[in-house]
PDB file of N, CA and C in Angstrom:
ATOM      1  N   UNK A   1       0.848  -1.170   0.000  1.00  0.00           N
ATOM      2  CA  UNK A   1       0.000   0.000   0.000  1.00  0.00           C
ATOM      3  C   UNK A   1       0.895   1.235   0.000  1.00  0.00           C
ATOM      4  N   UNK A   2       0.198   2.295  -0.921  1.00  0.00           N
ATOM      5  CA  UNK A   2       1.455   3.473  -0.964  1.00  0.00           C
ATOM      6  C   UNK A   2       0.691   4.443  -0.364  1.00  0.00           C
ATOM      7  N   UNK A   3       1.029   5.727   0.525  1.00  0.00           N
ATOM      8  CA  UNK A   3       0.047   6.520   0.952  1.00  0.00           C
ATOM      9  C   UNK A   3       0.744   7.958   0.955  1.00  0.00           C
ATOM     10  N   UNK A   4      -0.403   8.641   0.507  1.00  0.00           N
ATOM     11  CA  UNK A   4       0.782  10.115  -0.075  1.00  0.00           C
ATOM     12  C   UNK A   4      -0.451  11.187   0.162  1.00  0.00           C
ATOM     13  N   UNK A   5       0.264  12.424   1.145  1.00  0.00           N
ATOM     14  CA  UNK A   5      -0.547  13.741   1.573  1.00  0.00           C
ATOM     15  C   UNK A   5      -0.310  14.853   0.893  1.00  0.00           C
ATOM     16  N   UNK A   6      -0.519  15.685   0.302  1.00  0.00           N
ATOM     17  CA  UNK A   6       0.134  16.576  -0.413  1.00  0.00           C
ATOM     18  C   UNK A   6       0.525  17.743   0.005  1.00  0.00           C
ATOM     19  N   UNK A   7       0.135  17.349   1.631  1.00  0.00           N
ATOM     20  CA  UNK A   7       1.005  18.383   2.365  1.00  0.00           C
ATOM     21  C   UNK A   7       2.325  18.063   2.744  1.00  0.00           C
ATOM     22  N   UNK A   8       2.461  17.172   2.829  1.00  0.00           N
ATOM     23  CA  UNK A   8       4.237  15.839   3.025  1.00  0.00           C
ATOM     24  C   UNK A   8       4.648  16.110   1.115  1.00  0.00           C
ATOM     25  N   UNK A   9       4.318  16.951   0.219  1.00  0.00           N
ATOM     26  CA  UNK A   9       4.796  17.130  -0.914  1.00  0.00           C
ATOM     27  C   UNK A   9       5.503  18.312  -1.310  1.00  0.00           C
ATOM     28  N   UNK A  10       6.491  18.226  -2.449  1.00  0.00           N
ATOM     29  CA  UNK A  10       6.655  19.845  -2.759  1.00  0.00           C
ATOM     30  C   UNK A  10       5.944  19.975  -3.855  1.00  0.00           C
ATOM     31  N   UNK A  11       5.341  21.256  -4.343  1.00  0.00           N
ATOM     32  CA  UNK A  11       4.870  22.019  -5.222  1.00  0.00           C
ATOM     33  C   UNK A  11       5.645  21.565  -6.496  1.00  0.00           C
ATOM     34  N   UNK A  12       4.913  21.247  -7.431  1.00  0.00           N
ATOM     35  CA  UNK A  12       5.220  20.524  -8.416  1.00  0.00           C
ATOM     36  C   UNK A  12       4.766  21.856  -9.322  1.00  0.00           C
ATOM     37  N   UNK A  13       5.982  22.172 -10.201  1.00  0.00           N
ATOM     38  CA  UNK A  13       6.177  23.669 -11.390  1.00  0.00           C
ATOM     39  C   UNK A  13       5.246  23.437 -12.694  1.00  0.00           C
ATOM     40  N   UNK A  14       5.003  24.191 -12.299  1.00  0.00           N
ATOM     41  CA  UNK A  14       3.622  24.370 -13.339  1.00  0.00           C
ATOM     42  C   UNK A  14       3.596  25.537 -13.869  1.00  0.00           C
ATOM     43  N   UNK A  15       2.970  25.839 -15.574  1.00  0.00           N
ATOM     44  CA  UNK A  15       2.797  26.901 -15.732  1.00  0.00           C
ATOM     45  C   UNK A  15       1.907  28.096 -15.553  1.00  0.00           C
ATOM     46  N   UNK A  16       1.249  27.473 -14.660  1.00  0.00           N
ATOM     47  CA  UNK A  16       0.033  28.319 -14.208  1.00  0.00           C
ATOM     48  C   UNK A  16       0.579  28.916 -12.659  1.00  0.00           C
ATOM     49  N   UNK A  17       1.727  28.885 -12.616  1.00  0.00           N
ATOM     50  CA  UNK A  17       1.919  29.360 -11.328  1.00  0.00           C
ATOM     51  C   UNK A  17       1.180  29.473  -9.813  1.00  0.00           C
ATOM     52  N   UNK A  18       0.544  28.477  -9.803  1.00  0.00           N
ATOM     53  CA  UNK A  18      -0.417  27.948  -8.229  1.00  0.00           C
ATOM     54  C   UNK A  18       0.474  26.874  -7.561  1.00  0.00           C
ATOM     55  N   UNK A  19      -0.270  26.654  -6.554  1.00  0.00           N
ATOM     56  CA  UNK A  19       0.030  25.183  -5.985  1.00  0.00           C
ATOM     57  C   UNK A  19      -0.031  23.698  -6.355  1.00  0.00           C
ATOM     58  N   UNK A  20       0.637  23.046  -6.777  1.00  0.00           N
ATOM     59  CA  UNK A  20       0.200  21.765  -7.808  1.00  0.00           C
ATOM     60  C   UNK A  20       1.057  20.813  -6.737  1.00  0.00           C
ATOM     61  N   UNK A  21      -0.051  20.023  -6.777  1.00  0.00           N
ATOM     62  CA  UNK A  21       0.990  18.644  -5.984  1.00  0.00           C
ATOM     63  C   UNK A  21       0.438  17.319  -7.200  1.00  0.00           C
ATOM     64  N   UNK A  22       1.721  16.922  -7.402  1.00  0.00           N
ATOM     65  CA  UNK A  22       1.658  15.550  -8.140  1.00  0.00           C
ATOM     66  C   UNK A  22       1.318  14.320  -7.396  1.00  0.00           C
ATOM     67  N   UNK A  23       0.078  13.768  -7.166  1.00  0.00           N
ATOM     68  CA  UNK A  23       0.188  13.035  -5.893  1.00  0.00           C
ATOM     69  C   UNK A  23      -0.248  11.544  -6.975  1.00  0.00           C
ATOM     70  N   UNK A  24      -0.261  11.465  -8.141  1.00  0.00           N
ATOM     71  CA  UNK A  24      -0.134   9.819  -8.531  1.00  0.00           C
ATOM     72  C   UNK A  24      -0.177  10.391  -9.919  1.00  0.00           C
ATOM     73  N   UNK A  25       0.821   8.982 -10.416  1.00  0.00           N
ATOM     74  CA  UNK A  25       1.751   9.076 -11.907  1.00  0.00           C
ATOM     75  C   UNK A  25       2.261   8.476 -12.312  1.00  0.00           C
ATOM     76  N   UNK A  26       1.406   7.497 -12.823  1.00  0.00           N
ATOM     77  CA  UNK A  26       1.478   5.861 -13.547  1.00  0.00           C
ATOM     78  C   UNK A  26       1.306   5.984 -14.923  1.00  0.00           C
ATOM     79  N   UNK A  27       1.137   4.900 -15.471  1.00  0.00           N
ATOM     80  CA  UNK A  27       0.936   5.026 -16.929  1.00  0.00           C
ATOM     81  C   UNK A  27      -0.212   4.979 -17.275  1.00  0.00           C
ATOM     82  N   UNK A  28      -1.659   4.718 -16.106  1.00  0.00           N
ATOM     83  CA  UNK A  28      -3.224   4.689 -16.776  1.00  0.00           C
ATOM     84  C   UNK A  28      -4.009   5.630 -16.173  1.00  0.00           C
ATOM     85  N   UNK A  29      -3.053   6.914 -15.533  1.00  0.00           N
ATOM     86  CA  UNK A  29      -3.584   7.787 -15.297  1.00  0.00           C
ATOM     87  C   UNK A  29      -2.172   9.091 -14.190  1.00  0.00           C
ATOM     88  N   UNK A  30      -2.892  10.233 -14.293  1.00  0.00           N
ATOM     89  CA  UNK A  30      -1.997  11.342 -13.711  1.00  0.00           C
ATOM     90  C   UNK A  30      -3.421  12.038 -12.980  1.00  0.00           C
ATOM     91  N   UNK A  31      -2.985  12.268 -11.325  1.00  0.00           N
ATOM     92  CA  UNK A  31      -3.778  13.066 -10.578  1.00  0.00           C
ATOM     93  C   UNK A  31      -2.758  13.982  -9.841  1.00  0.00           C
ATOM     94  N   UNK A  32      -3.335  15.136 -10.330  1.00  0.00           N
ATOM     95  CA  UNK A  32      -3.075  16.581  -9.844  1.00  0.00           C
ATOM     96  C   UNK A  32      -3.819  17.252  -8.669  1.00  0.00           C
ATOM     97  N   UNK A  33      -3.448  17.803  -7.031  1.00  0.00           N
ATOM     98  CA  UNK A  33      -4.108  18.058  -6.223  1.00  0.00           C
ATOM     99  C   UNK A  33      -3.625  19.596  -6.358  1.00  0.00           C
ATOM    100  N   UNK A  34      -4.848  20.373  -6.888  1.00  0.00           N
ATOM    101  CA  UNK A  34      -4.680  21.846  -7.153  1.00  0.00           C
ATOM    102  C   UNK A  34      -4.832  22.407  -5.591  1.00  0.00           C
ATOM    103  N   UNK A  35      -4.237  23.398  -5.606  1.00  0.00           N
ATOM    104  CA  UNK A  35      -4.749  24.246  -4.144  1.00  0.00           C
ATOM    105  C   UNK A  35      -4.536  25.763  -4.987  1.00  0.00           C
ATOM    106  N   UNK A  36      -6.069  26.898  -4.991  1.00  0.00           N
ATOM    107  CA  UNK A  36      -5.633  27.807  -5.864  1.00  0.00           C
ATOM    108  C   UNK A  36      -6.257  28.730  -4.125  1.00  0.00           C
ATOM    109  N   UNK A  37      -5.733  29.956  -3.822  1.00  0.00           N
ATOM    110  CA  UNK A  37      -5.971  31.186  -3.049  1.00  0.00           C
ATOM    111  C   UNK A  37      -7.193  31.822  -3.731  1.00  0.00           C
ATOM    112  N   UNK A  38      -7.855  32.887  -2.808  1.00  0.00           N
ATOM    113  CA  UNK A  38      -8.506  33.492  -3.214  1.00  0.00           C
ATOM    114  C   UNK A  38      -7.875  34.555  -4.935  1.00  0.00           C
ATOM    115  N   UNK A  39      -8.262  34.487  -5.691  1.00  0.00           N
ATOM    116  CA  UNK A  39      -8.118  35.079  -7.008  1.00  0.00           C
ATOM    117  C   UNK A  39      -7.092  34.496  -8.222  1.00  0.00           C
ATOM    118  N   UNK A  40      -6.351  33.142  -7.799  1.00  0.00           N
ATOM    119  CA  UNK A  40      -6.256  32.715  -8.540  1.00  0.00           C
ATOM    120  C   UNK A  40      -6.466  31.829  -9.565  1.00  0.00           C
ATOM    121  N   UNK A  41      -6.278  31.722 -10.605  1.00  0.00           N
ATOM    122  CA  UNK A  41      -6.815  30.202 -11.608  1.00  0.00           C
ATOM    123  C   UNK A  41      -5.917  29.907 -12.661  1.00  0.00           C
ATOM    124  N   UNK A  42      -5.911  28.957 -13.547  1.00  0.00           N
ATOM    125  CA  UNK A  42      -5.063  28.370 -14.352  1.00  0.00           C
ATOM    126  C   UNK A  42      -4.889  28.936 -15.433  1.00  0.00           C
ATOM    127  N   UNK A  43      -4.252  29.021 -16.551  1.00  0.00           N
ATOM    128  CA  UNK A  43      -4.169  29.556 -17.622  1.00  0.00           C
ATOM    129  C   UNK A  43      -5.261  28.922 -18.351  1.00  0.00           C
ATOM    130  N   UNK A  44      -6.079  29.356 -19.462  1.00  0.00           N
ATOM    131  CA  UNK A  44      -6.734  28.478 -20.073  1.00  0.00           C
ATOM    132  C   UNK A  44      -6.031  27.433 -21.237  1.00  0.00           C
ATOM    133  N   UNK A  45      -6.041  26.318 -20.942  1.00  0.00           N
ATOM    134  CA  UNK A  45      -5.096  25.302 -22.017  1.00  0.00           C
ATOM    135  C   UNK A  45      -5.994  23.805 -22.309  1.00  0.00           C
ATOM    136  N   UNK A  46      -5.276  23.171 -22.915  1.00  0.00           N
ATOM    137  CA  UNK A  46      -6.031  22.076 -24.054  1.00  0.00           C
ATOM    138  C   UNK A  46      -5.196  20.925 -23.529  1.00  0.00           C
ATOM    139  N   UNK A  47      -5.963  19.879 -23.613  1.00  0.00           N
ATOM    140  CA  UNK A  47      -4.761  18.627 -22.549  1.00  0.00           C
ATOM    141  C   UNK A  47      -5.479  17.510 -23.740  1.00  0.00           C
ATOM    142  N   UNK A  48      -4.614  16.491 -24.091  1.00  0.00           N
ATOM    143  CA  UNK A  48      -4.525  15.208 -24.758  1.00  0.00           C
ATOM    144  C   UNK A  48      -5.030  14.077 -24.571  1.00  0.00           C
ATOM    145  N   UNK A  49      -6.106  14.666 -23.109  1.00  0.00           N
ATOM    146  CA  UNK A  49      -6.606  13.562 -23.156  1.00  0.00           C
ATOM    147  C   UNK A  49      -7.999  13.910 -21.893  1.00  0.00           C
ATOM    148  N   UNK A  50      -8.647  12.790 -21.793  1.00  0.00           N
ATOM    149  CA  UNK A  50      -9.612  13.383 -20.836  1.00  0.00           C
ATOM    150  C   UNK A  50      -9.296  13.907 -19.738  1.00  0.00           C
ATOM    151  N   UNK A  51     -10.003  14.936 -18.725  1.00  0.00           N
ATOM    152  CA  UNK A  51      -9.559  15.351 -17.845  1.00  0.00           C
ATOM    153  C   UNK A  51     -11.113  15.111 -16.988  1.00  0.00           C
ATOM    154  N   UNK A  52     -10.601  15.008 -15.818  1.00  0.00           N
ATOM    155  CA  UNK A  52     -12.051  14.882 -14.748  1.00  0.00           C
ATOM    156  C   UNK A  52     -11.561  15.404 -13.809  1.00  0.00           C
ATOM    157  N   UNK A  53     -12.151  16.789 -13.197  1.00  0.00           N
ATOM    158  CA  UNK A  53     -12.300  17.430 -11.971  1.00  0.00           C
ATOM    159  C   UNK A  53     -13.142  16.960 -10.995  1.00  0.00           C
ATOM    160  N   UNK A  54     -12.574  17.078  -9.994  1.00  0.00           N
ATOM    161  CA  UNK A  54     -13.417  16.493  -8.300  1.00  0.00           C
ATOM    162  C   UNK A  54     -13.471  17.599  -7.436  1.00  0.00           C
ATOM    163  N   UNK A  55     -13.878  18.700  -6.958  1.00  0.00           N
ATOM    164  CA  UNK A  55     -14.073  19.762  -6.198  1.00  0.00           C
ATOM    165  C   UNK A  55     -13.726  19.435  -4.831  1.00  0.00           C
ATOM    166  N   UNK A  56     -12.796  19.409  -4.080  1.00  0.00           N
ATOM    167  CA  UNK A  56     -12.531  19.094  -2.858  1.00  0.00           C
ATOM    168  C   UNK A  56     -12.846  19.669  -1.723  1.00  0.00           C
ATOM    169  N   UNK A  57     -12.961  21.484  -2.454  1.00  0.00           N
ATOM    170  CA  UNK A  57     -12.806  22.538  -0.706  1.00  0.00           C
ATOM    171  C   UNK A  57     -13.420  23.673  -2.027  1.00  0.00           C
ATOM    172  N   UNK A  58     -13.990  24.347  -1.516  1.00  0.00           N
ATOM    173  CA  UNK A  58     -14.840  24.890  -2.349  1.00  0.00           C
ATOM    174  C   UNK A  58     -15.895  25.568  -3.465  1.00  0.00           C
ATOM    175  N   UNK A  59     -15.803  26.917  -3.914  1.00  0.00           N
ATOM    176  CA  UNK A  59     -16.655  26.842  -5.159  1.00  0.00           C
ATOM    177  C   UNK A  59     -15.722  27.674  -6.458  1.00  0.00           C
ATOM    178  N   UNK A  60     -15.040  26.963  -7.091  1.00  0.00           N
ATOM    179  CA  UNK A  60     -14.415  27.366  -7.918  1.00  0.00           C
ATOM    180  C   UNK A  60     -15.399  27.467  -9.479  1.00  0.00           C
ATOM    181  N   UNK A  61     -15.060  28.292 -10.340  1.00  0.00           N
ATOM    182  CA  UNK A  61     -15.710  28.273 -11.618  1.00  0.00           C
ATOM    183  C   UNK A  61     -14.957  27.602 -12.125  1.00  0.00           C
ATOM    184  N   UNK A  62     -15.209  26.563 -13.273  1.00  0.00           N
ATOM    185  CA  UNK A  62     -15.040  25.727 -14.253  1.00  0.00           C
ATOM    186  C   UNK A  62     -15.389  26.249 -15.640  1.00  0.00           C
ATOM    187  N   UNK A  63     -14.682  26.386 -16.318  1.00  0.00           N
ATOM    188  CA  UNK A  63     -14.613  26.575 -17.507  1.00  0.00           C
ATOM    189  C   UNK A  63     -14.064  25.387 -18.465  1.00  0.00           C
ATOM    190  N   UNK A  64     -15.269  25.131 -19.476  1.00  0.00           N
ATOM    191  CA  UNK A  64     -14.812  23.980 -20.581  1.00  0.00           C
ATOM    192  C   UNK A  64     -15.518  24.326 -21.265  1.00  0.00           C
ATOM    193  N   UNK A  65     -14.545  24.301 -22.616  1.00  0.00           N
ATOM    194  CA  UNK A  65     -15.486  24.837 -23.907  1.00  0.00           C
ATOM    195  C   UNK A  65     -15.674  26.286 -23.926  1.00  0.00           C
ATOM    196  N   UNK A  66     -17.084  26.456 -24.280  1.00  0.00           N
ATOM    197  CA  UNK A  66     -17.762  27.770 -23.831  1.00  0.00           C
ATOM    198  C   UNK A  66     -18.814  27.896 -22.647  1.00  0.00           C
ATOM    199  N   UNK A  67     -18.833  26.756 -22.056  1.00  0.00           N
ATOM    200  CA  UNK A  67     -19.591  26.887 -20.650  1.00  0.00           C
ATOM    201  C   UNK A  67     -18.342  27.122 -20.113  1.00  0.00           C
ATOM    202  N   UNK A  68     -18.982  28.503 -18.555  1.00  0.00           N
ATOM    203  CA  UNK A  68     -18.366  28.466 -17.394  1.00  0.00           C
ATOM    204  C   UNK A  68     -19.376  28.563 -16.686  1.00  0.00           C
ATOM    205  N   UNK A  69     -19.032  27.646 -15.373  1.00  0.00           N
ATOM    206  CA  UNK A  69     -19.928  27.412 -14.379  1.00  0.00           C
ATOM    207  C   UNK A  69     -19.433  27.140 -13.199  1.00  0.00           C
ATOM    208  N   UNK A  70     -20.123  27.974 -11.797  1.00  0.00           N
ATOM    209  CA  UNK A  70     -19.495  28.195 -10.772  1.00  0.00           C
ATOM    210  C   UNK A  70     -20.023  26.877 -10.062  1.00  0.00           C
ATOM    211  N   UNK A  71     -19.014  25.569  -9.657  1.00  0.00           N
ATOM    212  CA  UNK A  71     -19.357  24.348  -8.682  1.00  0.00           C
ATOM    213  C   UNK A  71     -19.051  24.012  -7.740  1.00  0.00           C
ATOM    214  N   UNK A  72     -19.456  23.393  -6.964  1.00  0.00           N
ATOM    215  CA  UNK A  72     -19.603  22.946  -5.206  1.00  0.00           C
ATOM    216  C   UNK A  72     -18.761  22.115  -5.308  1.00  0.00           C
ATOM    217  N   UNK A  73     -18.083  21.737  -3.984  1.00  0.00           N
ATOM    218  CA  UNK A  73     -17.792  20.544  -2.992  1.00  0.00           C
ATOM    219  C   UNK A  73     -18.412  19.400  -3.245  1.00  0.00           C
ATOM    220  N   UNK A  74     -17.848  18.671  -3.718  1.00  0.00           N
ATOM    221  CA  UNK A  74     -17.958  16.919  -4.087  1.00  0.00           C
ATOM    222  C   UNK A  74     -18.499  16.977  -5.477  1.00  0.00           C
ATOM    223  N   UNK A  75     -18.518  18.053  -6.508  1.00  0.00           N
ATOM    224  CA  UNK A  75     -18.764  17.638  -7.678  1.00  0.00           C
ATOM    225  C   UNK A  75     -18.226  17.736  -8.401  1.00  0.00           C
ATOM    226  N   UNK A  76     -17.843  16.866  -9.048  1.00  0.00           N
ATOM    227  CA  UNK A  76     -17.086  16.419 -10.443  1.00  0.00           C
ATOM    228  C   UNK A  76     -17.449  16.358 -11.816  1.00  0.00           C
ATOM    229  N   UNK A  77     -16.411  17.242 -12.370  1.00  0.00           N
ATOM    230  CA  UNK A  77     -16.749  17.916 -14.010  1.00  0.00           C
ATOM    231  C   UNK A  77     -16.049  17.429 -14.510  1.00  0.00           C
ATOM    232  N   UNK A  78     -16.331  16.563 -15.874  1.00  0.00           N
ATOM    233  CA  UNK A  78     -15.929  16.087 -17.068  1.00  0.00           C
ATOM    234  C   UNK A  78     -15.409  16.981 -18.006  1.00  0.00           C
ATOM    235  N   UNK A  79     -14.413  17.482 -18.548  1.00  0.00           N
ATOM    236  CA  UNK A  79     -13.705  17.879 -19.671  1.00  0.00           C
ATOM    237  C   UNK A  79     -12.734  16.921 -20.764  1.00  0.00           C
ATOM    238  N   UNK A  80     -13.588  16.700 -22.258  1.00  0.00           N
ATOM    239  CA  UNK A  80     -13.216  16.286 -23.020  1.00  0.00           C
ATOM    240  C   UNK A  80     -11.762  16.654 -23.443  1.00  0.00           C
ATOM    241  N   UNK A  81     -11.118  15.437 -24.045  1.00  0.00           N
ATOM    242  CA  UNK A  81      -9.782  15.901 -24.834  1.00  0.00           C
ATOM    243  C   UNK A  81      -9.867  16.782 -25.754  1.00  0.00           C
ATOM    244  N   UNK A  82      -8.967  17.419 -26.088  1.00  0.00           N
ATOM    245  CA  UNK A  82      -8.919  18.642 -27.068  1.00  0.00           C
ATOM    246  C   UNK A  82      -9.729  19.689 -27.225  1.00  0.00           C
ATOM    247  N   UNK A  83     -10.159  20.058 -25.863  1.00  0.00           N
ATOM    248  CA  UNK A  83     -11.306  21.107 -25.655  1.00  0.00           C
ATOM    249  C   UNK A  83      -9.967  22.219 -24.566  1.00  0.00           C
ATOM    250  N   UNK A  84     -10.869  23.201 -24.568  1.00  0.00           N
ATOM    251  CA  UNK A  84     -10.215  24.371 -23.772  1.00  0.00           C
ATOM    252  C   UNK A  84     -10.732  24.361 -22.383  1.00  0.00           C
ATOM    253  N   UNK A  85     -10.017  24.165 -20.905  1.00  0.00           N
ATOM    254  CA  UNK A  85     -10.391  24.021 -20.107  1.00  0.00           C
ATOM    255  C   UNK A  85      -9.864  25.061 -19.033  1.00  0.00           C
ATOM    256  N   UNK A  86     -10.068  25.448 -18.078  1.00  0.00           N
ATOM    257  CA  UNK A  86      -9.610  26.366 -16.947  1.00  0.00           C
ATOM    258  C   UNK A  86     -10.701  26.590 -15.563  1.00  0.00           C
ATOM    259  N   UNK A  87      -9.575  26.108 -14.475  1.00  0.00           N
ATOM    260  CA  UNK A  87     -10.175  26.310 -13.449  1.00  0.00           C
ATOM    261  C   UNK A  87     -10.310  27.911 -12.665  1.00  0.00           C
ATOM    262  N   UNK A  88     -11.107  28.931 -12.229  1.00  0.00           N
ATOM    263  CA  UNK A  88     -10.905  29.749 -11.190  1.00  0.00           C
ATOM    264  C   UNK A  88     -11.246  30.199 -10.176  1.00  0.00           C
ATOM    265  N   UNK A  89     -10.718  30.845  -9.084  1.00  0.00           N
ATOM    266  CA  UNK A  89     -11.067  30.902  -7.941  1.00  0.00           C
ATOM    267  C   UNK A  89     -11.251  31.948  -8.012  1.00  0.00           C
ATOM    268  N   UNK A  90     -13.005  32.634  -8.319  1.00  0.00           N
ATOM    269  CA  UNK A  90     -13.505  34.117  -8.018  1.00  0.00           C
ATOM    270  C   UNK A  90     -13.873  34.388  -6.568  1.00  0.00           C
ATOM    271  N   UNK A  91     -13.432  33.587  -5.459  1.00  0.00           N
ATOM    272  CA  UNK A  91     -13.543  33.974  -4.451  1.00  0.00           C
ATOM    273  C   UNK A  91     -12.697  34.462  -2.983  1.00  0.00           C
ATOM    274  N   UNK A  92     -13.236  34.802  -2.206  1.00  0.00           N
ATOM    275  CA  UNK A  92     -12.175  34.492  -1.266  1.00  0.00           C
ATOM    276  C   UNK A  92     -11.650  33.627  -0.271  1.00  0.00           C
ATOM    277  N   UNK A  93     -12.247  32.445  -0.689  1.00  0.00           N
ATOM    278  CA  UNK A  93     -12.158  31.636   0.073  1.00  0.00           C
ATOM    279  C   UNK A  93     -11.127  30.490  -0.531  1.00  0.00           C
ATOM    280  N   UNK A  94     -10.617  29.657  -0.134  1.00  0.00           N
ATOM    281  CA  UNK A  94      -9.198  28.498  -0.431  1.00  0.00           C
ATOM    282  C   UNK A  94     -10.255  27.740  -1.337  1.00  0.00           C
ATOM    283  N   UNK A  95      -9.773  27.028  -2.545  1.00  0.00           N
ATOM    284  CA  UNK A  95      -9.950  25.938  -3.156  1.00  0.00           C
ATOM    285  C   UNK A  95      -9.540  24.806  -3.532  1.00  0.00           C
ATOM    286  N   UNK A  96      -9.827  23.854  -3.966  1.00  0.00           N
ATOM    287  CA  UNK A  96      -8.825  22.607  -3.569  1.00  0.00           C
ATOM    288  C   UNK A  96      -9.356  21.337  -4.857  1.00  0.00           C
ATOM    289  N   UNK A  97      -8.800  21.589  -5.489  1.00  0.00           N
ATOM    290  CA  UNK A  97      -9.463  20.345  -6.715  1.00  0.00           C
ATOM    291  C   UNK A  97      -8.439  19.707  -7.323  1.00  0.00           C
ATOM    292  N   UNK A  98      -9.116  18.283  -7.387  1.00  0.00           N
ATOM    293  CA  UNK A  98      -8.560  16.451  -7.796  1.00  0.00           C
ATOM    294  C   UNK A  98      -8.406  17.423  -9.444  1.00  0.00           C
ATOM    295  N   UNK A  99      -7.701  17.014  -9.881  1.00  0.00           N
ATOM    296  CA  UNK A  99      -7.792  16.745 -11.582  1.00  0.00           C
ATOM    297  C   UNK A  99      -6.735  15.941 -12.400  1.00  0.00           C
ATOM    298  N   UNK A 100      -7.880  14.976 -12.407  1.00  0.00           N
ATOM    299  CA  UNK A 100      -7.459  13.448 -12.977  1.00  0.00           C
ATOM    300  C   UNK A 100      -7.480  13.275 -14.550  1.00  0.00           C
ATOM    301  N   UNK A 101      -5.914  13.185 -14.891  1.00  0.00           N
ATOM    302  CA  UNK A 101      -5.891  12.735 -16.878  1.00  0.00           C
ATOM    303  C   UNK A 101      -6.164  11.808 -16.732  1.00  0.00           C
ATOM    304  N   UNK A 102      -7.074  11.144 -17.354  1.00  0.00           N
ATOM    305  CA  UNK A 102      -7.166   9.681 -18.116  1.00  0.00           C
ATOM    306  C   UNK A 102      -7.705   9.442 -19.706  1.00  0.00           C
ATOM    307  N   UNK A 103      -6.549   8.553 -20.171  1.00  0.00           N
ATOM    308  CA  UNK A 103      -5.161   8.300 -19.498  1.00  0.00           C
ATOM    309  C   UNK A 103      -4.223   8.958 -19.272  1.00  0.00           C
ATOM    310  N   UNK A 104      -3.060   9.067 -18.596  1.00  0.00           N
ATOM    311  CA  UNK A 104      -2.024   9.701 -18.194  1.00  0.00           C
ATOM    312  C   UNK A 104      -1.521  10.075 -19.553  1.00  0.00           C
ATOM    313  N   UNK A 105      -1.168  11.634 -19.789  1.00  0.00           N
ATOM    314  CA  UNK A 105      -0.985  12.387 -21.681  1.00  0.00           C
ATOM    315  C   UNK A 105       0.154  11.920 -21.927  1.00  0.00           C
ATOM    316  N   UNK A 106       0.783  11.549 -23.678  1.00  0.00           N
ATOM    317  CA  UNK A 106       1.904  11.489 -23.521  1.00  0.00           C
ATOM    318  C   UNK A 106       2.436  12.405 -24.077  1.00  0.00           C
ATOM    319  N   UNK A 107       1.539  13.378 -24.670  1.00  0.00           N
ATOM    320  CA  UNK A 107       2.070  15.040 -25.260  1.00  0.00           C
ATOM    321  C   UNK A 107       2.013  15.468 -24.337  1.00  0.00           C
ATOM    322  N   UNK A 108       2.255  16.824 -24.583  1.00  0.00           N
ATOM    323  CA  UNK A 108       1.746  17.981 -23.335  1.00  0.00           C
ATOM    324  C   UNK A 108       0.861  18.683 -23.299  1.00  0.00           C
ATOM    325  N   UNK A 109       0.583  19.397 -22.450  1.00  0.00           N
ATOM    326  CA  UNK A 109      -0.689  20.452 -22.723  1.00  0.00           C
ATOM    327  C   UNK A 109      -0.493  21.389 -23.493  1.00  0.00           C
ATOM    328  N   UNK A 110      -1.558  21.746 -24.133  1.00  0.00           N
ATOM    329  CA  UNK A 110      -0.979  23.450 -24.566  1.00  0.00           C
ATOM    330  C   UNK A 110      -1.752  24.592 -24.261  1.00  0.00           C
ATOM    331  N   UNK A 111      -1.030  25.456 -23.921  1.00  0.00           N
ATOM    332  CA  UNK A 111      -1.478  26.932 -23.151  1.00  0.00           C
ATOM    333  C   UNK A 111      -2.205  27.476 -24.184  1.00  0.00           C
ATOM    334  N   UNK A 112      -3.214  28.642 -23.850  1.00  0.00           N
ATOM    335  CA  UNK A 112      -3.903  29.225 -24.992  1.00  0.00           C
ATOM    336  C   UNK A 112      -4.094  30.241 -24.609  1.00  0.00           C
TER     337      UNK A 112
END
């Protein structure tokens, strides 16, 4: 059994300049534990493969596609491959979201 906190982690460099912890990174999938502050969010970019958000700690807006939509604690948003996606935190309160590639990309993302 492997067991991993992402507070026992360092900040994994990203170009979106937030908090990123790499907390699993196999070959049938990559999960990212975002932690964004009040006013920040990701660049908007395009990923290779599916992406699924899990809302951990509060109400961040989701953006995919041309929907943006502001979501709760324990719900999880689907974003297709090769779509435009971005998370943000219009509030002031801490946010905290799972975002799971599957499968794990073997390109990279690209910024937009």
């Amino acid at each position: 059994m492997e067991i991993r906190n992402y507070k026992d982690m360092d900040i994994a460099k990203n170009p979106h300049g937030i908090a990123a912890f790499q907390i699993y990174d196999k070959d049938p999938a990559q999960i990212m534990h975002l932690f964004l502050k009040a006013g920040e969010n990701l660049k908007p970019h395009i990923t290779p493969v599916d992406v699924a958000f899990y809302v951990l700690e509060g109400t961040p807006t989701i953006m995919v596609g041309e929907e943006r939509i502001v979501v709760k604690q324990d719900d999880l948003i689907e974003s297709p491959k090769d779509i435009v996606h971005c998370i943000y935190n219009e509030t002031e309160k801490n946010v905290r979201v799972l975002v799971m590639k599957l499968p794990k990309p073997t390109t990279k993302t690209i910024l937009v």
